[in-house]
Protein backbone atom coordinates (compact mmCIF):
# COMPACT_ATOMS: atom_id res chain seq x y z
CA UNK A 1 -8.01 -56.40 -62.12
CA UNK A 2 -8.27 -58.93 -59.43
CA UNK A 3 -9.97 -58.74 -56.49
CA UNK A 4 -6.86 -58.37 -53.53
CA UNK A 5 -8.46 -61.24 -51.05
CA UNK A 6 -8.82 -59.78 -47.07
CA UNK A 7 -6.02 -61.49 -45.39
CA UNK A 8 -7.60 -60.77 -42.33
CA UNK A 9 -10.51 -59.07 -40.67
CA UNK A 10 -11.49 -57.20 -37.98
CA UNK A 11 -13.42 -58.17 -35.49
CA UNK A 12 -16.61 -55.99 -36.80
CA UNK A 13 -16.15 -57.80 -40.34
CA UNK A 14 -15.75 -61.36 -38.82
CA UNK A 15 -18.98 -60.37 -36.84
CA UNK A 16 -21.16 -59.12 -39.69
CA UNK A 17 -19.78 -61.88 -41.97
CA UNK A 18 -20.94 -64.35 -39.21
CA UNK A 19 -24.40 -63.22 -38.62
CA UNK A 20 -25.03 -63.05 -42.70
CA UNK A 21 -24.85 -66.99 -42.61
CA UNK A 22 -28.33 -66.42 -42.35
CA UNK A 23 -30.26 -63.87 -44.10
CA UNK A 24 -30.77 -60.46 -42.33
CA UNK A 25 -31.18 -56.78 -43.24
CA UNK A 26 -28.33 -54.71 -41.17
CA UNK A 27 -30.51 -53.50 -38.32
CA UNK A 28 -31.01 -57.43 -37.52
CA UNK A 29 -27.22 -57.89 -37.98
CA UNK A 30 -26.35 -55.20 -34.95
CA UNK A 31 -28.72 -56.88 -32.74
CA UNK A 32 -27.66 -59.94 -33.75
CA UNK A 33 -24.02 -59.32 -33.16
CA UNK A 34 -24.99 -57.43 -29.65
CA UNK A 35 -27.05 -60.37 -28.72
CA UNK A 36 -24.07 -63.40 -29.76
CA UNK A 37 -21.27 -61.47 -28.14
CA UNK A 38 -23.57 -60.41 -25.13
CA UNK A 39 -22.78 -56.78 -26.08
CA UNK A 40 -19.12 -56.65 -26.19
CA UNK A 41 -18.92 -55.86 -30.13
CA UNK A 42 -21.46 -52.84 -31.14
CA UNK A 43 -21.51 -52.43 -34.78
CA UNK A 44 -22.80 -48.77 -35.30
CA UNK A 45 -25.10 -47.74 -38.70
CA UNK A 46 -22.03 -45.75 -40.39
CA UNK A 47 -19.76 -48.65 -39.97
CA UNK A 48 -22.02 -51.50 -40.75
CA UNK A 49 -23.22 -49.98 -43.92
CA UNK A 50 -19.79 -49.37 -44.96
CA UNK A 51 -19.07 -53.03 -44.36
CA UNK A 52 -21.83 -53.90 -46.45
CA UNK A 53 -20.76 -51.98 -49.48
CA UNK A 54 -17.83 -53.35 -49.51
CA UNK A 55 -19.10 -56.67 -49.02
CA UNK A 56 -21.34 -56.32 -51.57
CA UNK A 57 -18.65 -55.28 -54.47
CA UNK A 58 -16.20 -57.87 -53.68
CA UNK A 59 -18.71 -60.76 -54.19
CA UNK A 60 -18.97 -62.05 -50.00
CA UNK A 61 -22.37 -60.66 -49.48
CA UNK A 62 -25.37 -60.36 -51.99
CA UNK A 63 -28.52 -58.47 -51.70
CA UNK A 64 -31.29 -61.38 -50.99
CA UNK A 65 -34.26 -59.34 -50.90
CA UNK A 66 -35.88 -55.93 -50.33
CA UNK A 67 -39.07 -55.00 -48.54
CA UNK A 68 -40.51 -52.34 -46.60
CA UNK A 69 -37.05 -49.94 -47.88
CA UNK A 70 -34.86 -52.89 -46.20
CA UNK A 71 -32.69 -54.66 -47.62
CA UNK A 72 -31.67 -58.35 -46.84
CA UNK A 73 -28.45 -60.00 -47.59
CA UNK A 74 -26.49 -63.10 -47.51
CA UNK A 75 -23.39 -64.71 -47.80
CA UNK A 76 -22.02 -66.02 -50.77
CA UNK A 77 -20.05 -69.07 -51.08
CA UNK A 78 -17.30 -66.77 -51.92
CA UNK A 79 -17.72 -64.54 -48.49
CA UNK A 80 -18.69 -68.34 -47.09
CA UNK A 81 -15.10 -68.93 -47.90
CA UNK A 82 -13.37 -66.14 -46.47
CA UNK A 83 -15.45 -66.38 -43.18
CA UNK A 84 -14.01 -70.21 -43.17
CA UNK A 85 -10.40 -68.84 -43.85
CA UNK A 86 -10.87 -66.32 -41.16
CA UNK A 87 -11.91 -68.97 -38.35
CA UNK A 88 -8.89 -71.38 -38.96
CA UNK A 89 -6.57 -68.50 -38.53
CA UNK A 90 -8.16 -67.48 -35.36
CA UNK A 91 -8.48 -71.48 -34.37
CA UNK A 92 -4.65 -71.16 -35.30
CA UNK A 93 -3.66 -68.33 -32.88
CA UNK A 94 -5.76 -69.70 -30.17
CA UNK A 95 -3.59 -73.14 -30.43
CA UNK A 96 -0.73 -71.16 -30.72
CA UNK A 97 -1.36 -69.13 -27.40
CA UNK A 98 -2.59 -72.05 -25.30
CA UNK A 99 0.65 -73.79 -26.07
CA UNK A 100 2.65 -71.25 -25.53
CA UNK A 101 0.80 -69.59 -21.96
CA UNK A 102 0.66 -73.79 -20.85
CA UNK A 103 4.49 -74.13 -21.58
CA UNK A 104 5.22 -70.85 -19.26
CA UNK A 105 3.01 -72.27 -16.53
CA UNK A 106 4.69 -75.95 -16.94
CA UNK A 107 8.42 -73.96 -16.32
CA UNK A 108 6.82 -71.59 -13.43
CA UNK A 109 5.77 -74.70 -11.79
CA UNK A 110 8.72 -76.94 -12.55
């Protein structure tokens, strides 16, 4: 049975998906994600490991090493992929509001 791709993902996803473009073990990926958002997304232990099951058995993260009972993943070119799909749909929306908001300031104004 095939795998049903993520169409989207939350903001907690995009963020661990993000900081596994380097290698980490999950206590580096909340302060990671803490530290790049500057605090605004927390990722807390139940959640992240969840995310990293899942990760795990549908092929976008793989276990890159264990030492010292932690355990260090990465992205694969699959979950590289899906990362990439996610940021053009955001980029998308983005375009999508700033031409919309700029043609409601262009009629407010006109």
């Amino acid at each position: 049975m095939a795998r049903k791709k993520l169409d989207t993902l939350t903001e907690q996803m995009y963020y661990v998906l993000l900081s596994l473009t380097k290698e980490r073990h999950g206590y580096g990926i909340m302060q990671y994600v803490s530290e790049l958002t500057g605090g605004r997304v927390a990722i807390g232990a139940g959640t992240l490991y969840a995310l990293l099951a899942r990760f795990e058995k549908e092929g976008l993260i793989q276990l890159a090493a264990e030492e010292e009972n932690r355990k260090r993943y990465r992205l694969t070119d699959e979950g590289r992929k899906v990362l990439e799909e996610e940021f053009d749909r955001l980029r998308r929306q983005m375009a999508d509001g700033e031409r919309v908001l700029r043609e409601e300031d262009g009629h407010e104004n006109g």
